[in-house]
Protein backbone atom coordinates (compact mmCIF):
# COMPACT_ATOMS: atom_id res chain seq x y z
CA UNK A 1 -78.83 52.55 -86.80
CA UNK A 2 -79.79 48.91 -87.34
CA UNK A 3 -78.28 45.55 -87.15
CA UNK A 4 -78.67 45.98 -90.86
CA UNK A 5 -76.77 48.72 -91.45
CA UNK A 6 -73.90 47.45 -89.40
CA UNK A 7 -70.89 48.01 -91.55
CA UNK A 8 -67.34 46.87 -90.18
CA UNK A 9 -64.01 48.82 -91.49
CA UNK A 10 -60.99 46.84 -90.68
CA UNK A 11 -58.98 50.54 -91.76
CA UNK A 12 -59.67 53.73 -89.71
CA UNK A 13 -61.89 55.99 -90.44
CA UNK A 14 -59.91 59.75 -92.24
CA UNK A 15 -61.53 62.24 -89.66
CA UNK A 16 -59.53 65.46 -91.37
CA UNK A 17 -56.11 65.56 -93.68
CA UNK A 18 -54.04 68.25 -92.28
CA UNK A 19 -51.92 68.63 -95.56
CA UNK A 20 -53.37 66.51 -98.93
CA UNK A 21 -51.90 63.36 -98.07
CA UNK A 22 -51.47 63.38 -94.62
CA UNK A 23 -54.81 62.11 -93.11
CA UNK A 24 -55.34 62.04 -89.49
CA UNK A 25 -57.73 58.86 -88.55
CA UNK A 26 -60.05 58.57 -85.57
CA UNK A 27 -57.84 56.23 -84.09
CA UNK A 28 -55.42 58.97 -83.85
CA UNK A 29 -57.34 61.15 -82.47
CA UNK A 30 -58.37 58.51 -79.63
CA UNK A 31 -54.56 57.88 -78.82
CA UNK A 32 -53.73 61.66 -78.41
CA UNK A 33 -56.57 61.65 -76.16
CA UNK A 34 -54.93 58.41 -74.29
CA UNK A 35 -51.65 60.45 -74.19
CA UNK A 36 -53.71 63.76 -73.00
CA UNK A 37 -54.81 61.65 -70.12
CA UNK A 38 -51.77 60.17 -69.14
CA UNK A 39 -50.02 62.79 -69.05
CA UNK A 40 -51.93 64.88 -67.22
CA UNK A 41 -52.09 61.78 -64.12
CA UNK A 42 -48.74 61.80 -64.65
CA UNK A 43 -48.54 65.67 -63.62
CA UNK A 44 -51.21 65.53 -61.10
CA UNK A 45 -49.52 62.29 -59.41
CA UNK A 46 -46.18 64.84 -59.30
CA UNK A 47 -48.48 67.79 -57.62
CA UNK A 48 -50.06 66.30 -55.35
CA UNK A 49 -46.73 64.22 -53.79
CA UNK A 50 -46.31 64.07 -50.60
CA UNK A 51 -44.10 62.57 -47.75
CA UNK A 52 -47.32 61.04 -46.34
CA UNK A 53 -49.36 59.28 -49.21
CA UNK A 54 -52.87 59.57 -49.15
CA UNK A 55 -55.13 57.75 -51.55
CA UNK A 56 -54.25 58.26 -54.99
CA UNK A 57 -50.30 58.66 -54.12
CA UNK A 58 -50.87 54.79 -52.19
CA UNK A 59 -52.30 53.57 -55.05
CA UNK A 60 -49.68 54.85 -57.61
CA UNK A 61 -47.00 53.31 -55.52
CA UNK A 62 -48.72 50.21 -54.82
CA UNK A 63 -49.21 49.58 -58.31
CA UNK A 64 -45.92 51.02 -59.58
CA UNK A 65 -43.78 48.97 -57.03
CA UNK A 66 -45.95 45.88 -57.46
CA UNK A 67 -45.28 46.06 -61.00
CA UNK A 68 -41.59 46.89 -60.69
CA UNK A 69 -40.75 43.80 -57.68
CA UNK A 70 -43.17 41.51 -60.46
CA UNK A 71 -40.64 42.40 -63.21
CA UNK A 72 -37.44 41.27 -61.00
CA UNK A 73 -38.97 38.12 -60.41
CA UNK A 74 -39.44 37.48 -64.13
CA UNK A 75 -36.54 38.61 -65.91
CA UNK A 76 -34.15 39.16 -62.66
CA UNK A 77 -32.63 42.29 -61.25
CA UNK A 78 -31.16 43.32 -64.44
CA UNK A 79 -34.73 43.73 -65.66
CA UNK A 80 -35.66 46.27 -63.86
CA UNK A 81 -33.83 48.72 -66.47
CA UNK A 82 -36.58 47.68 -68.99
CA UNK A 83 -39.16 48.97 -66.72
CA UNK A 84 -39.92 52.75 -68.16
CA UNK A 85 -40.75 50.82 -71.86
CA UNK A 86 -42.59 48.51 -69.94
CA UNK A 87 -45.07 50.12 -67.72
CA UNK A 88 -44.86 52.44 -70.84
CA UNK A 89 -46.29 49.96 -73.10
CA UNK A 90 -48.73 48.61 -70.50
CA UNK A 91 -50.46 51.52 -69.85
CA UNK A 92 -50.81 53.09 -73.13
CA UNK A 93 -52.50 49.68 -74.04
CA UNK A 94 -54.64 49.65 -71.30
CA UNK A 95 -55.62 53.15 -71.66
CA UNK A 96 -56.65 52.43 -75.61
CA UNK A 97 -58.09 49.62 -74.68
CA UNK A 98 -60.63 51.04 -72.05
CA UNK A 99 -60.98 54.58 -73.38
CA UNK A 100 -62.48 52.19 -76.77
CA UNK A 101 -64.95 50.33 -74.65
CA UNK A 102 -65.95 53.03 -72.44
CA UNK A 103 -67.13 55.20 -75.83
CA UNK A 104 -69.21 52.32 -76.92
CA UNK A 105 -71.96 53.20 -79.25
CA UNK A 106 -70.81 56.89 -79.33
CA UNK A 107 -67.35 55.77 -81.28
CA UNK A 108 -69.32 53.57 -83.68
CA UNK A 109 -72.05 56.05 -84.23
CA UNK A 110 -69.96 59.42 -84.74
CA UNK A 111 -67.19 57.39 -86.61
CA UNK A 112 -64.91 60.12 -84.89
CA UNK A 113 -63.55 57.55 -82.09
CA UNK A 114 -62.33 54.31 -82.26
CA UNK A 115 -60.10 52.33 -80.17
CA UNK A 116 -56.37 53.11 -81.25
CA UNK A 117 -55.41 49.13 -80.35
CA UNK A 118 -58.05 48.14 -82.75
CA UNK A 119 -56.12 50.02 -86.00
CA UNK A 120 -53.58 47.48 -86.81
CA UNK A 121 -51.58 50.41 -87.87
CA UNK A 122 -51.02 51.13 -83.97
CA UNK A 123 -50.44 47.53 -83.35
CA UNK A 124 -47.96 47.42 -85.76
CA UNK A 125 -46.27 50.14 -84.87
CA UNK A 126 -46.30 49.00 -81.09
CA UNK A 127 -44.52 45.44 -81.74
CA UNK A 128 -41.86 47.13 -83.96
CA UNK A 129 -40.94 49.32 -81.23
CA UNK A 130 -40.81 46.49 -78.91
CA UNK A 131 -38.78 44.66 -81.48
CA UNK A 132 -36.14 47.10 -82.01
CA UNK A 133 -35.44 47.38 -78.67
CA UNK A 134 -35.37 43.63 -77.42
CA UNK A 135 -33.09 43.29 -80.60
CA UNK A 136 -30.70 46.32 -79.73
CA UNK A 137 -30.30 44.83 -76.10
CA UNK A 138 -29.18 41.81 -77.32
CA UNK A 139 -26.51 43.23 -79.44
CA UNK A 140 -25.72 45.20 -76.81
CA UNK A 141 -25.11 42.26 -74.14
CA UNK A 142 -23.55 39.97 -76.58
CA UNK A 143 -22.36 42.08 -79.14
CA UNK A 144 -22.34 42.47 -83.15
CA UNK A 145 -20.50 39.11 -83.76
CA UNK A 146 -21.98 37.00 -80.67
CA UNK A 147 -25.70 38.04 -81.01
CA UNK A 148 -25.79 36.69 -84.98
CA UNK A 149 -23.85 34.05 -84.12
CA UNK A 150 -26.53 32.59 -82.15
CA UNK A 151 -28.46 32.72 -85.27
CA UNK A 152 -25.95 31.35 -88.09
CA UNK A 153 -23.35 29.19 -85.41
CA UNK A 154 -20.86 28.42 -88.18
CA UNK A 155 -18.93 26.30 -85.62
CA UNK A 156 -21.50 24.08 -84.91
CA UNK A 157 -20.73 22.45 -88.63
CA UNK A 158 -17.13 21.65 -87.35
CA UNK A 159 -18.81 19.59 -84.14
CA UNK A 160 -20.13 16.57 -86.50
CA UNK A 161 -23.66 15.21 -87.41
CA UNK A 162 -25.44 16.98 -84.05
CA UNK A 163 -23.13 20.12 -85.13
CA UNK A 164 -25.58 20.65 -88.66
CA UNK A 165 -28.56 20.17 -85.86
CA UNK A 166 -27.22 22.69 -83.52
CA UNK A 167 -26.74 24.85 -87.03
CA UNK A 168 -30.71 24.05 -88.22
CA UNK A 169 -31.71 25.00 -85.22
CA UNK A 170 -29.96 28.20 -84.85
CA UNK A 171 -31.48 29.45 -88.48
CA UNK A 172 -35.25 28.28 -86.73
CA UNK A 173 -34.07 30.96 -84.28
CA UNK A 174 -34.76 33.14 -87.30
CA UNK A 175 -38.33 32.60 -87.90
CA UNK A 176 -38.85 32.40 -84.83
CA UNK A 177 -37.38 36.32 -83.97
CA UNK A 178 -39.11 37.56 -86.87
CA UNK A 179 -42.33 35.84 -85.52
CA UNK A 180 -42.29 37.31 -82.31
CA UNK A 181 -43.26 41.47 -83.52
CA UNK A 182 -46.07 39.29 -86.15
CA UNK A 183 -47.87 37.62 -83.23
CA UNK A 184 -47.52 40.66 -81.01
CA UNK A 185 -49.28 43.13 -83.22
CA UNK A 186 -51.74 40.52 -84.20
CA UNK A 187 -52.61 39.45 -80.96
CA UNK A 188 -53.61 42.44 -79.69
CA UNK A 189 -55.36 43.93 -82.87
CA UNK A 190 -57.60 40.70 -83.26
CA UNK A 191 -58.77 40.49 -79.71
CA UNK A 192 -59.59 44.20 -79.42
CA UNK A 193 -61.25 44.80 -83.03
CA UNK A 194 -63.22 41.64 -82.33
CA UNK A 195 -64.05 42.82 -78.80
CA UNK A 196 -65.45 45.78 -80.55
CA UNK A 197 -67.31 44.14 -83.22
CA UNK A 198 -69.09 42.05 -80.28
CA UNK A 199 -70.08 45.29 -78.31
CA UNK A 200 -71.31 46.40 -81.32
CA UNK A 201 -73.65 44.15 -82.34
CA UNK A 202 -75.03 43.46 -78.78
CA UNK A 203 -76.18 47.19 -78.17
CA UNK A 204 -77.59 46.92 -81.68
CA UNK A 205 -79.61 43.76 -80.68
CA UNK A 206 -80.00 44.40 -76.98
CA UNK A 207 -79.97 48.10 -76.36
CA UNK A 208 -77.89 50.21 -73.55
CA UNK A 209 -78.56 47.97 -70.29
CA UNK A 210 -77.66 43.98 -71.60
CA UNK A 211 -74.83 44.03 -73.09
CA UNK A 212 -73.17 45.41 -69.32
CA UNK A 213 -72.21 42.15 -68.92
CA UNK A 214 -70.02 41.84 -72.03
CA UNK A 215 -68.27 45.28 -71.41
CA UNK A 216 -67.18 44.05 -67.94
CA UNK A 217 -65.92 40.98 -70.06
CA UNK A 218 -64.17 43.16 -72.28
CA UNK A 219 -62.63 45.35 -69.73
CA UNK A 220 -60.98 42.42 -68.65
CA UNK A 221 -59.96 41.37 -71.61
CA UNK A 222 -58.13 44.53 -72.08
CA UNK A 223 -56.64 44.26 -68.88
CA UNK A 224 -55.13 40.89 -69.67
CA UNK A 225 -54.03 42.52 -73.64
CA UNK A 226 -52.24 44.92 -72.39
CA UNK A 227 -50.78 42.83 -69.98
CA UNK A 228 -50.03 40.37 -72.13
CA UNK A 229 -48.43 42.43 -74.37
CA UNK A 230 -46.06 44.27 -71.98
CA UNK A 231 -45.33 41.16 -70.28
CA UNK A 232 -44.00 39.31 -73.92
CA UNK A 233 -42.02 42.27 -74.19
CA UNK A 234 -40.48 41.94 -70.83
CA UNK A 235 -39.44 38.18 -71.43
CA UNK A 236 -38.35 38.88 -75.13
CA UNK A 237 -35.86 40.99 -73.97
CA UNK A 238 -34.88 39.05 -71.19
CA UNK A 239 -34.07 36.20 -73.49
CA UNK A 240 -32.27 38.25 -76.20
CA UNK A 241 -30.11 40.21 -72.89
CA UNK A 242 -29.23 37.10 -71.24
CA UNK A 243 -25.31 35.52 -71.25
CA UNK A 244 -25.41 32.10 -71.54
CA UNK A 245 -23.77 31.19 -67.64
CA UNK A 246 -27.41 32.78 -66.87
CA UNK A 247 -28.99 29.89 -68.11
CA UNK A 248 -27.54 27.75 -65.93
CA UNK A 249 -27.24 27.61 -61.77
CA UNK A 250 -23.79 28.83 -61.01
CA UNK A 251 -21.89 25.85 -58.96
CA UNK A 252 -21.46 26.31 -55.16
CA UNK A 253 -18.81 27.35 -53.80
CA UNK A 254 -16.53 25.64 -50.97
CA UNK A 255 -18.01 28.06 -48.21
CA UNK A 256 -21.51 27.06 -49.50
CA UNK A 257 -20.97 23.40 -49.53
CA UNK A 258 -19.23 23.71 -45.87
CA UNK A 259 -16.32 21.84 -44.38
CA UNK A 260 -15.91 18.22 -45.29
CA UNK A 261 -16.62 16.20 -41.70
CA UNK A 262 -14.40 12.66 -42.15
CA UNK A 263 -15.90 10.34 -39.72
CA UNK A 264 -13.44 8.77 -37.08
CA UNK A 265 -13.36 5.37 -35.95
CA UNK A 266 -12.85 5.00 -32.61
């Protein structure tokens, strides 16, 4: 295959149908095959625990609890409840990310692989998740009535001229909600199809041994996607959870402030 034969398919390539209609892509395939392998680290993690770690059992809980303590210091303790969707989310991304890049050429010549994260179908379907779940806990912490009020504050109209500016602003909120699953599932498509086009076309030009260099780069880069995306997740639904005395520092107390010391004039 040649640089000029190079053909790029934003859509995934229909490996097999299992009923007419009902194709199953190669990006599919590639994310079973990410779920295959998690799940069976998962299991062998389980196995192999012990009371004394050794090396794969110290990693797992280094990373694990380093990525558990990171989430309190983002979103606060009541974060930590998000954590299954998030590490969830993170790894699955990383996983389709890397599995992609490791295949190189082989994906792109066999047209039976291809990175799951570069089908914007998976993307997609990714940031609606995410969506419907940041959206559910914030009905959930402030309710049917509270949650849309924050959106379309009808008593911000009785408060004067800065009351219609507090209303505007509230019906921004809008666009900007409906924004936030848009620039998720784009985000991580664009990076990773381009990252793939790149590869592409530098073993085409270069051959197996130069391009090294850009798959460490793209590694990376996949670290930091999936990252990314998990982490925008993470502070989305902080945001939509959060009561509104969160926002602000609570006032200190009388014990905090300590006694009040009246000097005496002697």
């Amino acid at each position: 295959m040649g640089i000029s034969d190079l053909q790029v398919h934003l859509a995934p390539k229909t490996v097999f149908e299992i009923v007419p209609g009902v194709p199953v892509t190669n990006t599919m395939i590639t994310m079973w095959a990410v779920m295959a392998i998690l799940v069976g680290l998962a299991l062998f993690a389980r196995v192999t625990l012990k009371f004394i770690p050794g090396g794969f059992q110290n990693f797992v809980e280094w990373a694990l609890g380093g990525m558990y303590n990171f989430m309190e210091e983002v979103g606060g303790k009541s974060a930590k409840k998000h954590f299954p969707l998030f590490i969830t989310f993170f790894l699955a991304i990383l996983f389709s990310n890397w599995l992609g890049i490791a295949m190189g050429m082989l994906a792109e010549e066999s047209g039976f692989l291809r990175a799951p994260t570069s089908d914007l179908n998976t993307t997609i379907g990714l940031a609606v998740t995410a969506f419907i779940y940041f959206e559910y806990q914030g009905l959930k912490a402030h309710g049917v009535f509270g949650y849309f009020q924050h959106f379309v504050n009808l008593k911000a109209l009785l408060k004067g001229p800065m009351g219609f500016i507090d209303f505007f602003v509230g019906l921004l909120h809008i666009i900007s909600e409906l924004v936030r699953p848009t620039a998720l599932a784009l985000r991580l498509f664009g990076n990773i199809f381009g990252g793939e086009i790149v590869l592409t076309v530098a073993f085409l030009l270069f051959g197996a041994l130069l391009p090294l260099p850009f798959m460490m780069l793209e590694f990376l880069i996949g670290l930091i996607q999936a990252f990314v995306f998990a982490m925008l997740f993470l502070v989305f639904t902080s945001l939509n959870s959060m009561h509104e005395d969160e926002h602000h520092e609570p006032e200190p107390t009388r014990d905090e402030i300590g006694p009040k010391v009246v000097p005496q004039v002697g």
